[in-house]
N, C-alpha and C. Protein backbone atom coordinates (compact mmCIF):
# COMPACT_ATOMS: atom_id res chain seq x y z
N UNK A 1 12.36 -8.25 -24.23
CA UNK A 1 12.99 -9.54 -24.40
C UNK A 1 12.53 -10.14 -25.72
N UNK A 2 13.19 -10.67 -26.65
CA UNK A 2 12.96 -10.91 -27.85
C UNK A 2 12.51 -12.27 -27.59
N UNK A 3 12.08 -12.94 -28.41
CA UNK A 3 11.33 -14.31 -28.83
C UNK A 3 11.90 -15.12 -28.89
N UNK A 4 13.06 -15.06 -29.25
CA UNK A 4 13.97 -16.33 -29.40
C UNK A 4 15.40 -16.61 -28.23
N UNK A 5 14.43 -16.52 -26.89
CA UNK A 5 15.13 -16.09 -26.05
C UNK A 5 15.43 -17.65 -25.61
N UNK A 6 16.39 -18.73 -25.10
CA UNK A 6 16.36 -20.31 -24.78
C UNK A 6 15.85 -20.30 -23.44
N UNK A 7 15.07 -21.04 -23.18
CA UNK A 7 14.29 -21.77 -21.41
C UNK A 7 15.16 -21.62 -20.62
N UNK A 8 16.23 -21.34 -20.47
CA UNK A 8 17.87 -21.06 -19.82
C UNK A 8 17.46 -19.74 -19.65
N UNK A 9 17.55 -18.76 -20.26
CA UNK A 9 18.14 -17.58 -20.14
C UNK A 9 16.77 -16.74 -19.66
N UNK A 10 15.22 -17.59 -19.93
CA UNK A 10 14.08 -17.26 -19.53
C UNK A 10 14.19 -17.57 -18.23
N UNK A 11 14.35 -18.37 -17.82
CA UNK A 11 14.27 -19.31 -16.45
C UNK A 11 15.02 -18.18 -15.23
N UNK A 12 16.45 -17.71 -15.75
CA UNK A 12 17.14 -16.56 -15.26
C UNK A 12 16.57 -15.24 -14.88
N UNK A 13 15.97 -14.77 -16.50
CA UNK A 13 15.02 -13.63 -16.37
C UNK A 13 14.66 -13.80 -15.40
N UNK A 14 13.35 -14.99 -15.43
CA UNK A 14 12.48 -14.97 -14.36
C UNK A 14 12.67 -15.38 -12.89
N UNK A 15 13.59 -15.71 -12.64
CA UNK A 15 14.47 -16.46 -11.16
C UNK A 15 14.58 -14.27 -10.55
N UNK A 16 15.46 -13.86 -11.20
CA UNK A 16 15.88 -12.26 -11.20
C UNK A 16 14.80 -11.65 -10.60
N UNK A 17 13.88 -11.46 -12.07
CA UNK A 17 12.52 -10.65 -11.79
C UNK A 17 12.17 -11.05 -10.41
N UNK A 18 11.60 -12.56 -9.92
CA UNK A 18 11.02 -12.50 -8.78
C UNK A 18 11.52 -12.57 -7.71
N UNK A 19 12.81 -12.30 -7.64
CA UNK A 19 13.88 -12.21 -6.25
C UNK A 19 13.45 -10.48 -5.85
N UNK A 20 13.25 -9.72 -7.15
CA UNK A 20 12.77 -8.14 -7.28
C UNK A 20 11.48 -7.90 -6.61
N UNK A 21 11.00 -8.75 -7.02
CA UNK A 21 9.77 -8.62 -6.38
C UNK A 21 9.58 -9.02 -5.37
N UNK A 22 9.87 -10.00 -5.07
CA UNK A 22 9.83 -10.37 -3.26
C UNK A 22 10.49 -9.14 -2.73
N UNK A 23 11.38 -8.73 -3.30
CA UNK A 23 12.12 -7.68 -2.21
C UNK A 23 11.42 -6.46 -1.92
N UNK A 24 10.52 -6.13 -3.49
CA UNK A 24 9.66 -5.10 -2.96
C UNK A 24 8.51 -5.50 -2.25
N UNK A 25 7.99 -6.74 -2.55
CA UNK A 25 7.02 -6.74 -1.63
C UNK A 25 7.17 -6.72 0.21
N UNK A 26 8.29 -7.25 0.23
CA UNK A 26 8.72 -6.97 1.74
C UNK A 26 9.29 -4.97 2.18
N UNK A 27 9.56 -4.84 1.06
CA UNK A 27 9.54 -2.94 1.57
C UNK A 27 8.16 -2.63 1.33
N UNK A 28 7.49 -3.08 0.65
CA UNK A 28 5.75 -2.71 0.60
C UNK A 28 5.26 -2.93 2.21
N UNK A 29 5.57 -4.03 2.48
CA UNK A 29 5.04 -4.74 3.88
C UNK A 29 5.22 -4.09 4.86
N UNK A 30 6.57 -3.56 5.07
CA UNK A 30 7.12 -2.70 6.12
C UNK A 30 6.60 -1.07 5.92
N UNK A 31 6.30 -0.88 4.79
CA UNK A 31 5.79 0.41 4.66
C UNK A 31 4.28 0.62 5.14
N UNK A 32 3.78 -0.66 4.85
CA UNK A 32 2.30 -0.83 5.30
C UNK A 32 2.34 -0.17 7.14
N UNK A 33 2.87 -1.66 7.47
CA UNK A 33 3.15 -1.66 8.70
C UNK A 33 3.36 -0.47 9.73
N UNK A 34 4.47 0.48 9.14
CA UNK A 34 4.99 2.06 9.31
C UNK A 34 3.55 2.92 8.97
N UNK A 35 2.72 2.96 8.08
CA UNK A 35 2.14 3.62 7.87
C UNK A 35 0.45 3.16 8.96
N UNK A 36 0.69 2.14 9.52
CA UNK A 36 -0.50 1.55 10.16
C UNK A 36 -0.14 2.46 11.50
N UNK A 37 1.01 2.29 12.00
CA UNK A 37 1.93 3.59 13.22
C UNK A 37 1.47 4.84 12.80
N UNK A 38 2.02 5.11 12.14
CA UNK A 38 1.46 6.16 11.98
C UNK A 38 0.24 6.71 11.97
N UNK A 39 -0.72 5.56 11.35
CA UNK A 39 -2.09 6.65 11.18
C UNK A 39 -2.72 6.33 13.21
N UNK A 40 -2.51 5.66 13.50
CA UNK A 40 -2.76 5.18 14.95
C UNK A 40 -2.05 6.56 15.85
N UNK A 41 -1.18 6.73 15.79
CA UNK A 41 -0.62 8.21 16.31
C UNK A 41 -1.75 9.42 15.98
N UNK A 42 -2.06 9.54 14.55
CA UNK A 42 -3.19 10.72 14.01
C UNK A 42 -4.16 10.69 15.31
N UNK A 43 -4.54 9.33 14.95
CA UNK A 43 -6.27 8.63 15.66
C UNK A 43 -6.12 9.33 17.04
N UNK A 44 -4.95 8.54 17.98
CA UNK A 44 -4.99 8.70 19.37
C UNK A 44 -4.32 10.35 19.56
N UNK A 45 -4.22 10.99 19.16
CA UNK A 45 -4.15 12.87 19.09
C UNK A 45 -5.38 13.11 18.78
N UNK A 46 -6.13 12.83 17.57
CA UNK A 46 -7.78 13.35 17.35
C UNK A 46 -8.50 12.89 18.34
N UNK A 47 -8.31 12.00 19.05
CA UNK A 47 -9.66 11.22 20.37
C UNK A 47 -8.95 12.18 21.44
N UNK A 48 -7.71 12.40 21.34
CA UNK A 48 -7.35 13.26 22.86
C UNK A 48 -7.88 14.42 22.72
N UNK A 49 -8.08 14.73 21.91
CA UNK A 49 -8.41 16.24 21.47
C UNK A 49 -9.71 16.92 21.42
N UNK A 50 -10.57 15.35 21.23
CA UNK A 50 -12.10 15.28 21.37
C UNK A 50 -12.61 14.93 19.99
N UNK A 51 -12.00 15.15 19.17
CA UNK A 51 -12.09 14.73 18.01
C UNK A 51 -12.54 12.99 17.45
N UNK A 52 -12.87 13.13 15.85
CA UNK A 52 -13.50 11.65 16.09
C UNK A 52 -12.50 10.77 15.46
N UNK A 53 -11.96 9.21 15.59
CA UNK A 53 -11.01 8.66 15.16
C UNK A 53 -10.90 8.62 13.48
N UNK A 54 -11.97 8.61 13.12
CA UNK A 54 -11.94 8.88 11.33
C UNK A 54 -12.31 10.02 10.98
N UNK A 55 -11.52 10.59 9.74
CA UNK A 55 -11.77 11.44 9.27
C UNK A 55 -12.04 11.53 7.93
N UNK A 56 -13.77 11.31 7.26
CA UNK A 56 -14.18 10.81 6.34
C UNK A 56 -13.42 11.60 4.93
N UNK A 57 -13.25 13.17 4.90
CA UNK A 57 -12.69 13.79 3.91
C UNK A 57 -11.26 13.27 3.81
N UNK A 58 -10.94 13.61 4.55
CA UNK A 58 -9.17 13.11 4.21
C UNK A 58 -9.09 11.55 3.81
N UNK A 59 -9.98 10.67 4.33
CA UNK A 59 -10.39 9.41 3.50
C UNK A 59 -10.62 9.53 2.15
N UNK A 60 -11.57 10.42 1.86
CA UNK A 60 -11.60 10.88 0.12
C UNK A 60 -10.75 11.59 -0.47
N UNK A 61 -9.99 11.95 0.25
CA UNK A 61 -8.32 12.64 -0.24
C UNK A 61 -7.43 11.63 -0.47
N UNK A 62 -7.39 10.78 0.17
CA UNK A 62 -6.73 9.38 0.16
C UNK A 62 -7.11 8.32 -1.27
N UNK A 63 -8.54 8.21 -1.16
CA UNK A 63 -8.97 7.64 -2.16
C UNK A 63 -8.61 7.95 -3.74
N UNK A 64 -9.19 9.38 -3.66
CA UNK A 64 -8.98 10.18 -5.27
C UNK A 64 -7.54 9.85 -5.38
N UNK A 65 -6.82 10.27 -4.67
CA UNK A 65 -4.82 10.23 -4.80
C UNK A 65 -4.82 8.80 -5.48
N UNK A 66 -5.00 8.04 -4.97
CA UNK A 66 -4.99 6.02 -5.50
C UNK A 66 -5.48 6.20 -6.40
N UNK A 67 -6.63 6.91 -6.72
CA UNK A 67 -7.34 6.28 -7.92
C UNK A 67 -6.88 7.28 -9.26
N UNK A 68 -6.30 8.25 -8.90
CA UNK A 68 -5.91 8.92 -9.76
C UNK A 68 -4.56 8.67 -10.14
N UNK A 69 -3.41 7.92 -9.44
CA UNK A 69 -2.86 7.34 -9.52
C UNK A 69 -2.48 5.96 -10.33
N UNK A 70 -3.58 5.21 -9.76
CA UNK A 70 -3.70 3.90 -10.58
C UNK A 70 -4.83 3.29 -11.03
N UNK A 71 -5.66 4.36 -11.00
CA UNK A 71 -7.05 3.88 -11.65
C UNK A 71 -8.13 3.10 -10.93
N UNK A 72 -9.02 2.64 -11.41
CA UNK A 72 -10.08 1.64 -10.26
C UNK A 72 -9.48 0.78 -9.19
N UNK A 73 -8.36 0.14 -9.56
CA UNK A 73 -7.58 -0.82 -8.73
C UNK A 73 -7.03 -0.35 -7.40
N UNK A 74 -6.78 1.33 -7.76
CA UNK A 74 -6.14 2.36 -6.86
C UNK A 74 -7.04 2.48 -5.46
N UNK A 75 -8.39 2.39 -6.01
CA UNK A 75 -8.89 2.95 -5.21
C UNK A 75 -9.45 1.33 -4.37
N UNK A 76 -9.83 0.49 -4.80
CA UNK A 76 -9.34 -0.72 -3.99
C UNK A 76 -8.39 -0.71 -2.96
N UNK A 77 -7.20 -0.61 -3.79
CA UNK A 77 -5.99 -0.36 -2.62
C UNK A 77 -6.25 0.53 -1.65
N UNK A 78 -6.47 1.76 -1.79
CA UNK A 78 -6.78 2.29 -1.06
C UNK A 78 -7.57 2.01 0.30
N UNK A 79 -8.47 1.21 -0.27
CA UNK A 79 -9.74 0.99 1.11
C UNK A 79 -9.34 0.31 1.74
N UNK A 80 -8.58 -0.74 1.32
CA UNK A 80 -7.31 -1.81 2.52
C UNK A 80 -6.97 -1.50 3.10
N UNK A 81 -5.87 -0.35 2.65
CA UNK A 81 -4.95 0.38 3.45
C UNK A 81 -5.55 1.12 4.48
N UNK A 82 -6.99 1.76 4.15
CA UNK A 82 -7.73 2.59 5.06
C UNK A 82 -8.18 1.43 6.15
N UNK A 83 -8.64 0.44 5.37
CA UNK A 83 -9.37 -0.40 6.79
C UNK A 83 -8.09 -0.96 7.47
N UNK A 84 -6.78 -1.48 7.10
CA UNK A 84 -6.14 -1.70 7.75
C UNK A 84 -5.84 -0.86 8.69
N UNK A 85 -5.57 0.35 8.62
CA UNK A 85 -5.03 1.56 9.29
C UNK A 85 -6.48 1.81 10.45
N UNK A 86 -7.76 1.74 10.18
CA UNK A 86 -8.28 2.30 11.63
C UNK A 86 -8.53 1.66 11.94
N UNK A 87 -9.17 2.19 13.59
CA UNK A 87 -9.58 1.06 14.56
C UNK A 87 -8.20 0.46 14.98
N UNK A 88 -7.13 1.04 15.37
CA UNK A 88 -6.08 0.51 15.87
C UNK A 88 -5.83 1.27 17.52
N UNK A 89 -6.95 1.93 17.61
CA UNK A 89 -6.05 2.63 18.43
C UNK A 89 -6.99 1.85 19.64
């Protein structure tokens, strides 16, 4: 976007952009959500099985993927997503 853009046509940009973003953040949300199901399905098959509800390597499989992905921040994300996800079952 060039510099000499008028408070009008910025205002638009930015009205646009964050209608985009809300929208992904609500498919982010639902994906969370889906993926919280899911790992709760893993959990309650590994406890039936005798198995233990976490599984610390595949946690560090998880981690490296984020962080190699998106760098330090990745792996932040990551640990959310992990703590969100256990202990659900």
């Amino acid at each position: 976007m060039s510099s000499s853009v008028s408070a009008t046509e910025a205002a638009k940009v930015i009205g646009t952009a964050r209608e985009r973003i809300d929208a992904l953040d609500g498919q982010i949300l639902d994906l969370v959500r889906e993926r919280m199901a899911v790992s709760a399905t893993v959990q309650e098959a590994r406890i039936a099985a005798g198995g233990r509800r976490v599984h610390l390597s595949r946690e560090m499989e998880i981690l490296d993927r984020y962080r190699q992905r998106l760098g330090k921040p990745g792996t932040t994300l990551a640990m959310t997503l992990l703590e969100l996800c256990r202990g659900r079952v």
